[in-house]
Protein backbone atom coordinates (compact mmCIF):
# COMPACT_ATOMS: atom_id res chain seq x y z
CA UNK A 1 8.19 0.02 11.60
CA UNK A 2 8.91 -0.49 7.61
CA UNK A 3 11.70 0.35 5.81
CA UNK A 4 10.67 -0.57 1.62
CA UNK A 5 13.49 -1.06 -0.30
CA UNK A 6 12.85 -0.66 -4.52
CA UNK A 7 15.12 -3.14 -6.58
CA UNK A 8 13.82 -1.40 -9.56
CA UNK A 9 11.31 1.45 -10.59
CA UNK A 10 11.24 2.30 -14.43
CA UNK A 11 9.28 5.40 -15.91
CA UNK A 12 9.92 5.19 -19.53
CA UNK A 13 13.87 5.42 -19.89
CA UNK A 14 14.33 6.23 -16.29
CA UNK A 15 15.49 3.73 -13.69
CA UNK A 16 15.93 4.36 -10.07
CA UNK A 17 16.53 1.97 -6.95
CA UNK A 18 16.97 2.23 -3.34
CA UNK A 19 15.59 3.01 0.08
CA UNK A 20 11.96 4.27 0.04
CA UNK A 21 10.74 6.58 3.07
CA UNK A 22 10.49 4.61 6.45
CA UNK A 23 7.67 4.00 7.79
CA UNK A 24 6.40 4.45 11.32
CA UNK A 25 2.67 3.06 12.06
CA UNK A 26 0.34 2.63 15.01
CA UNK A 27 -2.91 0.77 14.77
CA UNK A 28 -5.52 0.29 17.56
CA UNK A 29 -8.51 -2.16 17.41
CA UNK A 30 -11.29 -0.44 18.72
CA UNK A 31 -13.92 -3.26 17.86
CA UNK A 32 -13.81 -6.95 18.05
CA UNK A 33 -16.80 -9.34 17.87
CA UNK A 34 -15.94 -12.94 18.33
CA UNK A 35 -17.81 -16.56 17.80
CA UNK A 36 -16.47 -20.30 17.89
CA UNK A 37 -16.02 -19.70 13.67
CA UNK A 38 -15.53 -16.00 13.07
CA UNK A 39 -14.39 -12.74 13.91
CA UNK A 40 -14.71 -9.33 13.04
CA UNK A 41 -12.51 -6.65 13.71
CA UNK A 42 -12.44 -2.43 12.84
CA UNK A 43 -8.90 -0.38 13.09
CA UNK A 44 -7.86 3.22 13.12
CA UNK A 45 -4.35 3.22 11.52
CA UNK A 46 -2.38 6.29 11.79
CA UNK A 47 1.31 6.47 10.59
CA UNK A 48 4.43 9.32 9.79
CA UNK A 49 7.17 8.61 7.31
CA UNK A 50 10.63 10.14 7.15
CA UNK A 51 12.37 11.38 4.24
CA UNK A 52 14.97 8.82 3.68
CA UNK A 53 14.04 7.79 0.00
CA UNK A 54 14.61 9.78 -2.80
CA UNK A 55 12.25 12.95 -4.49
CA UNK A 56 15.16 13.77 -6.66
CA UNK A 57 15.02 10.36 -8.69
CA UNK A 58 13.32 9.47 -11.47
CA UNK A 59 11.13 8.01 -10.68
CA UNK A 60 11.15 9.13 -6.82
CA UNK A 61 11.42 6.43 -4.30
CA UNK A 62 10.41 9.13 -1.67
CA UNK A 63 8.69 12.42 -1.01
CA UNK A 64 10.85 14.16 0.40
CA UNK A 65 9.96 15.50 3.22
CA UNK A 66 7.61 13.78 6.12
CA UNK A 67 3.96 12.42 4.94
CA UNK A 68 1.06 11.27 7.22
CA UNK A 69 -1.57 8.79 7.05
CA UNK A 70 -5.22 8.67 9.00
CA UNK A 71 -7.28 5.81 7.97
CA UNK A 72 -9.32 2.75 9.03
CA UNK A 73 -9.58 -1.08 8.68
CA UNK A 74 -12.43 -3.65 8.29
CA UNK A 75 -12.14 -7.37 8.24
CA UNK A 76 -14.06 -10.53 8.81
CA UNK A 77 -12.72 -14.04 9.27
CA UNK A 78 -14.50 -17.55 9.27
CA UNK A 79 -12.45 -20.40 9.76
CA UNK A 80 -12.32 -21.16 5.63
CA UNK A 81 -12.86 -17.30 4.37
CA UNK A 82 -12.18 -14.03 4.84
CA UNK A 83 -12.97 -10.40 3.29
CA UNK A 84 -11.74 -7.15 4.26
CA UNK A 85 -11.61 -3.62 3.52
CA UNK A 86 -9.34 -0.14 4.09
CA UNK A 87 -9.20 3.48 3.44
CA UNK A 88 -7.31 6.47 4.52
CA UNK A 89 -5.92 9.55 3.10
CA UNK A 90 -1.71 10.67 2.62
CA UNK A 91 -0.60 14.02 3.70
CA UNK A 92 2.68 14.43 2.08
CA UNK A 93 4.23 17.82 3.55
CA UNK A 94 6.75 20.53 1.66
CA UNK A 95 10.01 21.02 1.07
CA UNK A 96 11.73 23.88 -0.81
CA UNK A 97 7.90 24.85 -2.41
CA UNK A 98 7.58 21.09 -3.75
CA UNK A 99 4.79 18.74 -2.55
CA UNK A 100 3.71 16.09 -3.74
CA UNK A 101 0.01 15.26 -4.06
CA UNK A 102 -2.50 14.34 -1.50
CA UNK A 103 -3.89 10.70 -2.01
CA UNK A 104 -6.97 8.78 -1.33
CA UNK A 105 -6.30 5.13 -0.85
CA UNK A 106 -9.17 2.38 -0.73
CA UNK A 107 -8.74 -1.35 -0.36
CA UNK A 108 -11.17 -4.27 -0.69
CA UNK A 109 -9.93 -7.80 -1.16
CA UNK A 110 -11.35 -11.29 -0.27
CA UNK A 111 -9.59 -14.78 -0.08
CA UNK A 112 -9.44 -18.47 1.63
CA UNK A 113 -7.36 -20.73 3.57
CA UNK A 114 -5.20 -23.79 1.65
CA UNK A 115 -4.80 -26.65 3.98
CA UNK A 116 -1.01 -26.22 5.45
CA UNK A 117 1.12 -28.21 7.63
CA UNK A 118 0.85 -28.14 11.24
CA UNK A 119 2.17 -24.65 12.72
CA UNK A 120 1.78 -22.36 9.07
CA UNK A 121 -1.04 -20.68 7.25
CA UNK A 122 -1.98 -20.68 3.91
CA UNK A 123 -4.43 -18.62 1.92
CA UNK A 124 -4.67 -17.13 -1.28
CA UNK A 125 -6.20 -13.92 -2.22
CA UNK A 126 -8.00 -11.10 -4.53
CA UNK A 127 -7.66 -7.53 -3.90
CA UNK A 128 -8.55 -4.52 -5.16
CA UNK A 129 -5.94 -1.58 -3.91
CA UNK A 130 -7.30 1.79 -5.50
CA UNK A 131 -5.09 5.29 -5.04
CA UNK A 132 -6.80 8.83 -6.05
CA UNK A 133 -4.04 11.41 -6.17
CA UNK A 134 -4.40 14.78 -6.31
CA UNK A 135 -1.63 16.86 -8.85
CA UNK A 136 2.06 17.28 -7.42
CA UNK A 137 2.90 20.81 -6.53
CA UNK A 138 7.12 21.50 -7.84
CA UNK A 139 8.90 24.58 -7.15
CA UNK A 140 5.66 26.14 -6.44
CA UNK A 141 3.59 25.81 -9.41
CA UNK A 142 0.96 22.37 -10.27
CA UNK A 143 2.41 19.62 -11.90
CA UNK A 144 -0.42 19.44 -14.96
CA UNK A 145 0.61 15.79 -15.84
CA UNK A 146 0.39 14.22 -12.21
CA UNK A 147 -2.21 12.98 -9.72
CA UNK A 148 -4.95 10.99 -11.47
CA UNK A 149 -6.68 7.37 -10.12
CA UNK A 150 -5.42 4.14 -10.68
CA UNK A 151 -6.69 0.86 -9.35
CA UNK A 152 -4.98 -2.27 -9.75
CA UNK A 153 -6.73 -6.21 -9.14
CA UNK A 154 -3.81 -8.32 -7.59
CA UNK A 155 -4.23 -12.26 -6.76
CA UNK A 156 -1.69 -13.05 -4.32
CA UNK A 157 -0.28 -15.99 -2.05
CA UNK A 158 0.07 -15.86 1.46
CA UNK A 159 2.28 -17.82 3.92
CA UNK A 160 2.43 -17.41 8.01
CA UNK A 161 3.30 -19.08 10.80
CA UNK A 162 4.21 -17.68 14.48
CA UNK A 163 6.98 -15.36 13.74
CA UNK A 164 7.20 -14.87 9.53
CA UNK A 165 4.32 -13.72 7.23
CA UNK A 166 4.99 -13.91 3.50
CA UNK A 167 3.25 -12.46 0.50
CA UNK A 168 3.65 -12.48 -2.87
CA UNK A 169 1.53 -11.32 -5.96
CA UNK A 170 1.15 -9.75 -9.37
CA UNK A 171 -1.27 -6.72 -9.59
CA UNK A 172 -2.58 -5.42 -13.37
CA UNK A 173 -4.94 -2.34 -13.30
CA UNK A 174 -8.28 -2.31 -13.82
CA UNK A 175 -8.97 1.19 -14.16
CA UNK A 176 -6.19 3.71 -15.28
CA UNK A 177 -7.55 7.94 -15.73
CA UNK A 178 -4.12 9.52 -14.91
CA UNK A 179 -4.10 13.58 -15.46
CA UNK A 180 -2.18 14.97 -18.26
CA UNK A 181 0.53 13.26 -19.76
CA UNK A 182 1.70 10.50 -17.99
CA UNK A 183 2.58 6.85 -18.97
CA UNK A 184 0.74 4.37 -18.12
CA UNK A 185 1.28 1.27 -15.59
CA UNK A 186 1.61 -2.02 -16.95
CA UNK A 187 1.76 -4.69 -13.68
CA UNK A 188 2.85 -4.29 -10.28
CA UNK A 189 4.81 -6.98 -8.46
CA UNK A 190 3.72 -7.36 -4.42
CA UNK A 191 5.94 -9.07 -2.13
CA UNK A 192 5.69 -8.88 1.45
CA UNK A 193 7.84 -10.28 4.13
CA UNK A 194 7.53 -9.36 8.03
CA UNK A 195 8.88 -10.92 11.54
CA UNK A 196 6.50 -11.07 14.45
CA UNK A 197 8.32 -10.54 17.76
């Protein structure tokens, strides 16, 4: 279960904050091969999220109306390194003849362990988090400056231990062919923090 909360989104003049759309997701490991120093693993992820951000900001912190997610997961682990890989497809629904484009979202990132104190992990990380959209559909009619591809390269730190798993980075894109006439993305912040229970 996630619940994103924005502290800021800016589109030109145009600020918005808040609650994004909650997040419901399932994930079930239908491969594991294991050896004294490694392990591979493959997911199918599958998630729903409810409309409890915002469509009608600028820029939206939601879509809506409820989206779902199909996709799969890839990783392998040696007791130093690790690479892994994702991709999956959003299905954002309509409401009142406004929908909000179908995207493509691919993954591929790499990264190794820092020696930590007894009990916590450490590792840093590279990864490359690419999102094809497809054009926004509002009141009915396409969106001409929406959808597009985007793919950002974001090093990032990472701290767990039993029960808390931290994450923070700063993505810059790579590769930016948005549709129309859009503005452009500059960096994207990435912080992560979830509870194990």
């Amino acid at each position: 279960l996630n619940a994103p909360f924005t502290p800021l989104l800016r589109d030109g003049s145009f600020r918005s904050r808040g609650w994004e759309d909650v997040l419901l997701q399932l994930e079930y490991i239908f491969y594991t091969k294991k050896t004294y120093t490694s392990v591979d693993q493959a997911t199918i992820v599958a998630d729903m999220t409810f409309p409890t951000g915002s469509s009608r900001k600028r820029p939206p912190t939601g879509y809506g109306a409820p989206s779902y997610f199909i996709g799969g997961t890839y990783n392998h682990m040696t007791t130093d390194w690790f690479v892994f890989t994702s991709h999956g497809v959003l299905l954002p629904t309509a409401h009142r003849e406004t929908r909000f484009g179908e995207q493509f979202l691919y993954q591929f990132g790499f990264g190794g362990h820092i020696p930590s104190p007894k009990e916590w992990i450490y590792a840093w990380m590279v990864e490359c988090d690419g999102t094809y959209s497809w054009k926004n559909k509002i009141q009915g009619l396409h969106d001409p400056n929406s959808g597009g591809n985007v793919i950002f390269m974001t090093p990032s730190l990472w701290a767990s231990s039993e029960h808390v798993v931290m994450q923070f980075g700063v993505g810059v894109p790579v590769v930016q062919h948005l549709f129309g006439d859009q503005r452009k993305y500059h960096y994207s912040l990435v912080c992560n923090l979830g509870f194990t229970f």
